[in-house]
N, C-alpha and C. Protein backbone atom coordinates (compact mmCIF):
# COMPACT_ATOMS: atom_id res chain seq x y z
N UNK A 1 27.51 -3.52 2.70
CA UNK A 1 27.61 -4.97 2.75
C UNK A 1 26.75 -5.56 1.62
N UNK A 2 27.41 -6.74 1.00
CA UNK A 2 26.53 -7.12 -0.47
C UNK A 2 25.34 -7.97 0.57
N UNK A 3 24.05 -7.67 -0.50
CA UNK A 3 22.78 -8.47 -0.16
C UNK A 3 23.40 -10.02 0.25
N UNK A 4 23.56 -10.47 -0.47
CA UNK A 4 24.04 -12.29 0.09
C UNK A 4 24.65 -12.19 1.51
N UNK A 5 25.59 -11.18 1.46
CA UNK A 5 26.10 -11.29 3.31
C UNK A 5 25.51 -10.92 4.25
N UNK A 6 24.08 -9.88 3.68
CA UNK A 6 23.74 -9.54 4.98
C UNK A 6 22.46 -9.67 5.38
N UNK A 7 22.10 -11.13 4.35
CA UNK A 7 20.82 -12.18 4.73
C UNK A 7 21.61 -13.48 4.28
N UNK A 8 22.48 -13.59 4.42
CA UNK A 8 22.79 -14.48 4.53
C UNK A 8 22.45 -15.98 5.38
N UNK A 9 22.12 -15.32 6.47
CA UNK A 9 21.27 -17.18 7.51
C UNK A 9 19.69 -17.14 7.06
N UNK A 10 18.90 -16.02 6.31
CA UNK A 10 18.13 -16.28 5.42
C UNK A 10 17.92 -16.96 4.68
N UNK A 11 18.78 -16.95 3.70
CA UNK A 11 19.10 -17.58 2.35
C UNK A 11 20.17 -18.73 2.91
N UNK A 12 19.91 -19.20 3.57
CA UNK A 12 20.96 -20.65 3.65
C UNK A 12 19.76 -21.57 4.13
N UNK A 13 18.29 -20.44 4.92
CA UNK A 13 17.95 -21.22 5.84
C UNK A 13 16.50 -21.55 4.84
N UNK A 14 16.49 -20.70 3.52
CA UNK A 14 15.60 -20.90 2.80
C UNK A 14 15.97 -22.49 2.00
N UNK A 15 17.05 -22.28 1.82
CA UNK A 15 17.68 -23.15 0.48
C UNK A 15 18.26 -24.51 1.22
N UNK A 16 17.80 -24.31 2.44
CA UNK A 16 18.29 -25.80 3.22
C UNK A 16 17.21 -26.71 2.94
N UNK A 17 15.65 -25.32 3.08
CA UNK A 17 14.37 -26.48 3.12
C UNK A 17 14.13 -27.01 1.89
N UNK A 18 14.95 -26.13 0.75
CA UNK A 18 14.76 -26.40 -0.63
C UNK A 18 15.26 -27.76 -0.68
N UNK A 19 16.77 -27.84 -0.31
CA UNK A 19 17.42 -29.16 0.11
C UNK A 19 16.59 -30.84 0.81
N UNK A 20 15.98 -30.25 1.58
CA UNK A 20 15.38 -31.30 2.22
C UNK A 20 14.20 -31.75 1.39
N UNK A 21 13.64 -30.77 1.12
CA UNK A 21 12.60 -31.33 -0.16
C UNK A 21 13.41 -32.46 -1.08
N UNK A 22 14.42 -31.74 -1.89
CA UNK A 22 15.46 -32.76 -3.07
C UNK A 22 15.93 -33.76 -2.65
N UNK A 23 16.25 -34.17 -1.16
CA UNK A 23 17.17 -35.23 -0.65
C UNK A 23 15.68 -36.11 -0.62
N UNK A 24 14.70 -36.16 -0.78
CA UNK A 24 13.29 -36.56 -0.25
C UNK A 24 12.79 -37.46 -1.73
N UNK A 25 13.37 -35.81 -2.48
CA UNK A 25 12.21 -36.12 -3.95
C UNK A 25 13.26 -35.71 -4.76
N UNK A 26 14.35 -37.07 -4.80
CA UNK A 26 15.15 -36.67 -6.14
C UNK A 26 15.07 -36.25 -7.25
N UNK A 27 13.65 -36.64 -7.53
CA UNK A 27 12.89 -36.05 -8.86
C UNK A 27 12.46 -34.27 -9.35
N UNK A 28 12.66 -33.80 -8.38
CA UNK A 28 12.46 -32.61 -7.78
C UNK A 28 13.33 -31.72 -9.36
N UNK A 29 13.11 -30.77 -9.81
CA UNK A 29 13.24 -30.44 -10.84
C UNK A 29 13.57 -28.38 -10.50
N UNK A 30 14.26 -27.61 -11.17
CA UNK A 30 14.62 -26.48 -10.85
C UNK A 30 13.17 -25.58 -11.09
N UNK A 31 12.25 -25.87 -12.11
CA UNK A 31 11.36 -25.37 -12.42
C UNK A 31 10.32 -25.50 -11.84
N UNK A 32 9.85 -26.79 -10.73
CA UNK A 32 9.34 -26.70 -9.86
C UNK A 32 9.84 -25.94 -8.34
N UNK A 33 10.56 -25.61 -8.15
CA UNK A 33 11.37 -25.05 -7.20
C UNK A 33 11.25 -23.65 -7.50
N UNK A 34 11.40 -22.96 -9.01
CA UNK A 34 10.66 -22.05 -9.11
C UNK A 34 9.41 -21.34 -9.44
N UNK A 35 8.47 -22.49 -9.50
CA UNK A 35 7.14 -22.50 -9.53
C UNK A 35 6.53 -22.37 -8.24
N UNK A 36 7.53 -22.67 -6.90
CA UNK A 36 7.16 -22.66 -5.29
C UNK A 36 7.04 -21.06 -5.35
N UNK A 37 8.46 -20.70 -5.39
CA UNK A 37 8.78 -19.45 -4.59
C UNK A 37 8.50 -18.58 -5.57
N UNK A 38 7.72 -18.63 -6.84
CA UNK A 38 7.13 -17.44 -7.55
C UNK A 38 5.67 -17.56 -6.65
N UNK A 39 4.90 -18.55 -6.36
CA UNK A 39 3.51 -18.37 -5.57
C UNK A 39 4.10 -17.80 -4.33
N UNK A 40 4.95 -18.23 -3.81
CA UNK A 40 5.76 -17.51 -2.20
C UNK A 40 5.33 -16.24 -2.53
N UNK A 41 5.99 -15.64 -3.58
CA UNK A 41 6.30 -14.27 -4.25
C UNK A 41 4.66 -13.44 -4.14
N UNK A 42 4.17 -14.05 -4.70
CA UNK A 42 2.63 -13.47 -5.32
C UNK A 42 2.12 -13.36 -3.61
N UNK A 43 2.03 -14.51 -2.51
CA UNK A 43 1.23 -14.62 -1.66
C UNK A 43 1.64 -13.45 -0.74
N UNK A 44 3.00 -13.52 -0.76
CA UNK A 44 3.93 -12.28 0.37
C UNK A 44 3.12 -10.78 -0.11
N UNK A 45 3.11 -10.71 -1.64
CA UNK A 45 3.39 -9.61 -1.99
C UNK A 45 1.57 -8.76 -1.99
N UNK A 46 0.60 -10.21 -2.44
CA UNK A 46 -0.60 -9.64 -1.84
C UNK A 46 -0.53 -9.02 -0.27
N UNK A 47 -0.65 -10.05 0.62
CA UNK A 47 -0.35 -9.37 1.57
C UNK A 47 0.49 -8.08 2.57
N UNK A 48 1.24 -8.14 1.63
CA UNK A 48 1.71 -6.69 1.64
C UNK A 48 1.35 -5.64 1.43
N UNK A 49 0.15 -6.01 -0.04
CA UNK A 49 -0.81 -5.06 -0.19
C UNK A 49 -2.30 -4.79 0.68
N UNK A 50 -2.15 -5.68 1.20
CA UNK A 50 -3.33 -5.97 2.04
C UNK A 50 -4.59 -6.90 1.50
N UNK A 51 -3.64 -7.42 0.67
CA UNK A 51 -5.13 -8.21 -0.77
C UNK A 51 -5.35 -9.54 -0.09
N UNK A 52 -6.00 -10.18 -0.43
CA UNK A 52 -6.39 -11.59 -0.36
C UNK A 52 -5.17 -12.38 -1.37
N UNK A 53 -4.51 -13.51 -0.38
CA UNK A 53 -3.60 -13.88 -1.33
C UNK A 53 -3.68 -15.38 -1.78
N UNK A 54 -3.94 -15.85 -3.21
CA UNK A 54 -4.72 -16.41 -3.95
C UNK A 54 -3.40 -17.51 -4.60
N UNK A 55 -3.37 -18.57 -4.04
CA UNK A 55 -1.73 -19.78 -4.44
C UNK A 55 -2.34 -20.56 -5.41
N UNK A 56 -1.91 -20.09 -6.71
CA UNK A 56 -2.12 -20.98 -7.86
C UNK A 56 -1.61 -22.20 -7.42
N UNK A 57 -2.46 -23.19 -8.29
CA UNK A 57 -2.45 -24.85 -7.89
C UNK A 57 -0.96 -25.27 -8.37
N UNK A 58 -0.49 -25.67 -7.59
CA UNK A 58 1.44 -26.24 -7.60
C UNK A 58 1.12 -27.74 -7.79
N UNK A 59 2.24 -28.05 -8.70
CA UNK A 59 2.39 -29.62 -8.94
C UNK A 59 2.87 -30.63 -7.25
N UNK A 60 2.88 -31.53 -7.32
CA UNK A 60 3.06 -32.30 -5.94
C UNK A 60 4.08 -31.20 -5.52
N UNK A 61 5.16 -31.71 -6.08
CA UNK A 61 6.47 -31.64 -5.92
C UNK A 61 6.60 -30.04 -5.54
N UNK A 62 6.15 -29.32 -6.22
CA UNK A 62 6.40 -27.81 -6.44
C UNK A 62 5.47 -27.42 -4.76
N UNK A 63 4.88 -27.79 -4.48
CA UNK A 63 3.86 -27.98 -3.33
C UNK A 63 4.12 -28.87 -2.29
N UNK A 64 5.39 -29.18 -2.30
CA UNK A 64 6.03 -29.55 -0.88
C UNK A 64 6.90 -28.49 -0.67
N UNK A 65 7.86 -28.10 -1.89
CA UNK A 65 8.84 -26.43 -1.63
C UNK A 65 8.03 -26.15 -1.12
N UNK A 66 6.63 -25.42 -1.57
CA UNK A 66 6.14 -24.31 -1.17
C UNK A 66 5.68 -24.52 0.30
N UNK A 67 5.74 -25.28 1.02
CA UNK A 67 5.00 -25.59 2.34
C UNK A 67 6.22 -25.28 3.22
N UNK A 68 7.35 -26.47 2.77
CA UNK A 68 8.86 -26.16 3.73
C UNK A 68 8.71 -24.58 3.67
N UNK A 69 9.61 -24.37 2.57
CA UNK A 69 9.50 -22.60 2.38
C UNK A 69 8.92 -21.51 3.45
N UNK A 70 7.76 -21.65 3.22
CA UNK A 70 6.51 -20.84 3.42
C UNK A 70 6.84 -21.11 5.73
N UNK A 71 7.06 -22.06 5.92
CA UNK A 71 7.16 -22.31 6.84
C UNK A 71 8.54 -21.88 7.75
N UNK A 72 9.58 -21.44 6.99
CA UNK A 72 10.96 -20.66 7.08
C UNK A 72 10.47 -19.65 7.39
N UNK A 73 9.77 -19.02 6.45
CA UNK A 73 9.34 -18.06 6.27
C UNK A 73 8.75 -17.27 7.17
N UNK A 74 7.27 -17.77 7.13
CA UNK A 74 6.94 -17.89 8.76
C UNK A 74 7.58 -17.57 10.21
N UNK A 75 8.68 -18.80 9.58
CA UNK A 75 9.52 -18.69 11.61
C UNK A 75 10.13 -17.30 11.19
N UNK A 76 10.74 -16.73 10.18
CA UNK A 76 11.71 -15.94 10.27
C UNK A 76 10.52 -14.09 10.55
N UNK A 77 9.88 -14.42 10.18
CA UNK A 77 8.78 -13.06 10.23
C UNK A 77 8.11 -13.55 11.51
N UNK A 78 7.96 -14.44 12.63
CA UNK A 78 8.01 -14.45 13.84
C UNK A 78 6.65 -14.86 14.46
N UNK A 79 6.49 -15.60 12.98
CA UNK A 79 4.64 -16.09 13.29
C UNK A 79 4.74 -17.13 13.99
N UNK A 80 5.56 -18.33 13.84
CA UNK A 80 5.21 -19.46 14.35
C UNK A 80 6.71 -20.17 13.67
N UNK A 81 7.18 -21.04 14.61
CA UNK A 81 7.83 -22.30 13.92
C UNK A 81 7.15 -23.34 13.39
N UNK A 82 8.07 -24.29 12.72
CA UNK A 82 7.42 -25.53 12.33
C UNK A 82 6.20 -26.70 13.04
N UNK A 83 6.60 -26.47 14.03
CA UNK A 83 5.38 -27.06 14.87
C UNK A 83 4.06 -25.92 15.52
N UNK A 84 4.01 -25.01 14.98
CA UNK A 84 2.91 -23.67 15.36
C UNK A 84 3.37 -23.17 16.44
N UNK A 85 4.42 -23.21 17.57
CA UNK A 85 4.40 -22.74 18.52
C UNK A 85 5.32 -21.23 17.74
N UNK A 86 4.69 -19.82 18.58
CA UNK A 86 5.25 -18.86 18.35
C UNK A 86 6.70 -18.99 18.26
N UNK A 87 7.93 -18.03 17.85
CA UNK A 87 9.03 -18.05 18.30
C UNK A 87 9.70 -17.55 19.34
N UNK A 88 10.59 -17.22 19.42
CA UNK A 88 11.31 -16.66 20.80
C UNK A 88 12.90 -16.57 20.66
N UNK A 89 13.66 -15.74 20.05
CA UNK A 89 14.77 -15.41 19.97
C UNK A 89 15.41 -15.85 19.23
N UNK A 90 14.27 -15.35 17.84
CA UNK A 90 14.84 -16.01 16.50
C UNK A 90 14.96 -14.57 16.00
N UNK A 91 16.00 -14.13 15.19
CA UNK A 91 16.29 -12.96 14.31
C UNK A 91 14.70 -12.70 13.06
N UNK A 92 14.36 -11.67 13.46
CA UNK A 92 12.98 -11.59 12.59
C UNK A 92 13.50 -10.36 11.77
N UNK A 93 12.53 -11.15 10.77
CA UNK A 93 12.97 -10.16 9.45
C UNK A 93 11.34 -9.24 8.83
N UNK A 94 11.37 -8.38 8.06
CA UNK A 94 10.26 -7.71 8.04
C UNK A 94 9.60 -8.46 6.52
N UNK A 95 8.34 -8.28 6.05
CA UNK A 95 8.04 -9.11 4.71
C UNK A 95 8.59 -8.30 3.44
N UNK A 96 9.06 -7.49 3.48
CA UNK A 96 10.31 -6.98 2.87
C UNK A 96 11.41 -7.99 2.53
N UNK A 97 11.79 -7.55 3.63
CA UNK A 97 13.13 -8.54 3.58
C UNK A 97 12.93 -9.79 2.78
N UNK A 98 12.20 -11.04 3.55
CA UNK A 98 11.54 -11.95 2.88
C UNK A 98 11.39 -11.90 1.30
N UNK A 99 10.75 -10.94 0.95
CA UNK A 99 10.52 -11.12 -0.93
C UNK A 99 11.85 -10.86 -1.43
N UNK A 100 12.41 -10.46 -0.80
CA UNK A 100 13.96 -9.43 -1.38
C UNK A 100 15.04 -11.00 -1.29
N UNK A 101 14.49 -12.10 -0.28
CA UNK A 101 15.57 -13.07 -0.15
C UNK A 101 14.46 -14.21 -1.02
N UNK A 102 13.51 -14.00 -1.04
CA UNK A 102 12.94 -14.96 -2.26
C UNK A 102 13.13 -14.58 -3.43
N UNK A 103 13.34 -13.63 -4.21
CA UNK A 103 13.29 -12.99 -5.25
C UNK A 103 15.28 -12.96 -5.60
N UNK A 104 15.62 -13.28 -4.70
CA UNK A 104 16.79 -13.76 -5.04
C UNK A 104 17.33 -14.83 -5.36
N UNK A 105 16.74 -15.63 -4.39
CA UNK A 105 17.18 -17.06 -5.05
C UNK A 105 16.35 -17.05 -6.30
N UNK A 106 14.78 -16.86 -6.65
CA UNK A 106 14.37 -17.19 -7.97
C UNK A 106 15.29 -16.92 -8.90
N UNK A 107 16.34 -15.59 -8.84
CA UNK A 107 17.03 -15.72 -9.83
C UNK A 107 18.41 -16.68 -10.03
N UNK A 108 18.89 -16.87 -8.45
CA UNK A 108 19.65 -17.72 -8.53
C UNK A 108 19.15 -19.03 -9.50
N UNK A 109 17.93 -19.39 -9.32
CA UNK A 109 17.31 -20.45 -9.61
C UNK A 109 17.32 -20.35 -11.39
N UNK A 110 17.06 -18.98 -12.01
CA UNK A 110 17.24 -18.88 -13.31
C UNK A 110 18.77 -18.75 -14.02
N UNK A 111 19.94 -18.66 -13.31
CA UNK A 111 20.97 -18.26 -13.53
C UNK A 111 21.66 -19.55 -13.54
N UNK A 112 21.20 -20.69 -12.44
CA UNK A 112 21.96 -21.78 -12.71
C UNK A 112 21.19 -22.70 -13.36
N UNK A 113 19.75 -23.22 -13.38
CA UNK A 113 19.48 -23.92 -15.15
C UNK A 113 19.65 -23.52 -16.09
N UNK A 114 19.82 -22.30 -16.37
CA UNK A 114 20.61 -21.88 -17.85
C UNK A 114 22.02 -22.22 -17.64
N UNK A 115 22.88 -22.79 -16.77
CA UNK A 115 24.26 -22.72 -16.59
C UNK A 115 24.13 -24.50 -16.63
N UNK A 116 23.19 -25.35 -15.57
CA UNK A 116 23.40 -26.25 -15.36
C UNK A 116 22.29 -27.52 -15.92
N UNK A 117 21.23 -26.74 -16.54
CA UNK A 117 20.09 -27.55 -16.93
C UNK A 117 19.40 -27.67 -16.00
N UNK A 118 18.20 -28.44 -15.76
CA UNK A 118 17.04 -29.02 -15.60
C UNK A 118 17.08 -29.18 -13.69
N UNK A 119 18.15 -29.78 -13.48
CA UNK A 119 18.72 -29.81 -12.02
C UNK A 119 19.91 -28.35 -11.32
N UNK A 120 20.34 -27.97 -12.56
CA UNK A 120 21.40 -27.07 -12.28
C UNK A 120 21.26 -26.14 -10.78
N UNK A 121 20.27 -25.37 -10.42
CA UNK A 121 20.42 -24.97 -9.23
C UNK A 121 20.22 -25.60 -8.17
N UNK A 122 19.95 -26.88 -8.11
CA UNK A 122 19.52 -27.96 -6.92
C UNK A 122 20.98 -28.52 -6.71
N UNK A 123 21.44 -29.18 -8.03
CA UNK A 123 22.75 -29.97 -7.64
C UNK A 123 24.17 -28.34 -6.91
N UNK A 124 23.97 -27.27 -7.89
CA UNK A 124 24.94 -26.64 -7.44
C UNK A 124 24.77 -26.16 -5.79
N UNK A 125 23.81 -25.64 -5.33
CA UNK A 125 23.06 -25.77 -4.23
C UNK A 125 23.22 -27.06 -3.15
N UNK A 126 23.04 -27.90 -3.12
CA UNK A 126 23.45 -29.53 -2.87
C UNK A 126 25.17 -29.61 -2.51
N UNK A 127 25.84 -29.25 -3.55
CA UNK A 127 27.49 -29.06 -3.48
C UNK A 127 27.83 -28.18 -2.93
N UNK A 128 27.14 -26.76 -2.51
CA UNK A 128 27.72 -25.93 -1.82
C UNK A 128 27.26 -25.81 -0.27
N UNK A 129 26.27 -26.49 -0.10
CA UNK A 129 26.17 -26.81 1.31
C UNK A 129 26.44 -27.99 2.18
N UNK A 130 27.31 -28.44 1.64
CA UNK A 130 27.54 -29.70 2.25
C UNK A 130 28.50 -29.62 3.67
């Protein structure tokens, strides 16, 4: 089964919060979006190592992704939902998984501003979930 199908409510459920950020902060830019989920990247991946994980300073904007995000994230690895309460019969994924569905969209994220400019993966993103 290709990766996209079989994290698929992952990656819809990452790129929704991406969404809600943009519907918020039209200003919202592809390069801040990948300025979130490269610190996502670094913080997962310390901890994976067992390191202390150290979130370079994010612009506003880039630092609201990273909070929605981080908070998907969260529910989906089975720490807590959006309001801190634990979960309970939510599909949990391992922090594996997680970098493997962040590290995907980042490239999605590089594949469509070179295709679409400056907004390119937000607007194409935006049109395909509607």
């Amino acid at each position: 089964m290709p990766f996209e199908e079989e994290y698929l409510d992952v990656l819809m459920a990452i790129e929704m919060a991406i969404q809600q950020v943009y519907v918020a902060r039209p200003d919202l830019v592809d390069e801040e979006v990948h300025e979130a989920l490269e610190a996502l990247v670094k913080s997962y991946l310390a901890e994976s190592r067992r390191r202390e994980a150290r979130v370079p300073p994010l612009s506003r904007r880039a630092a609201l992704v990273y909070a929605d995000v981080r908070g998907i994230c969260e529910w989906r690895l089975g720490r807590a939902d959006s309001s801190g309460t634990p979960t309970a019969g939510v599909p949990l994924n391992t922090l594996n998984e997680l970098l493997l569905c962040l590290k995907r969209i980042r490239k999605s994220i590089r594949l469509w501003t070179a295709e679409g400019g400056p907004r390119g993966y937000l607007e194409f993103v935006r049109q395909n979930t509607r």
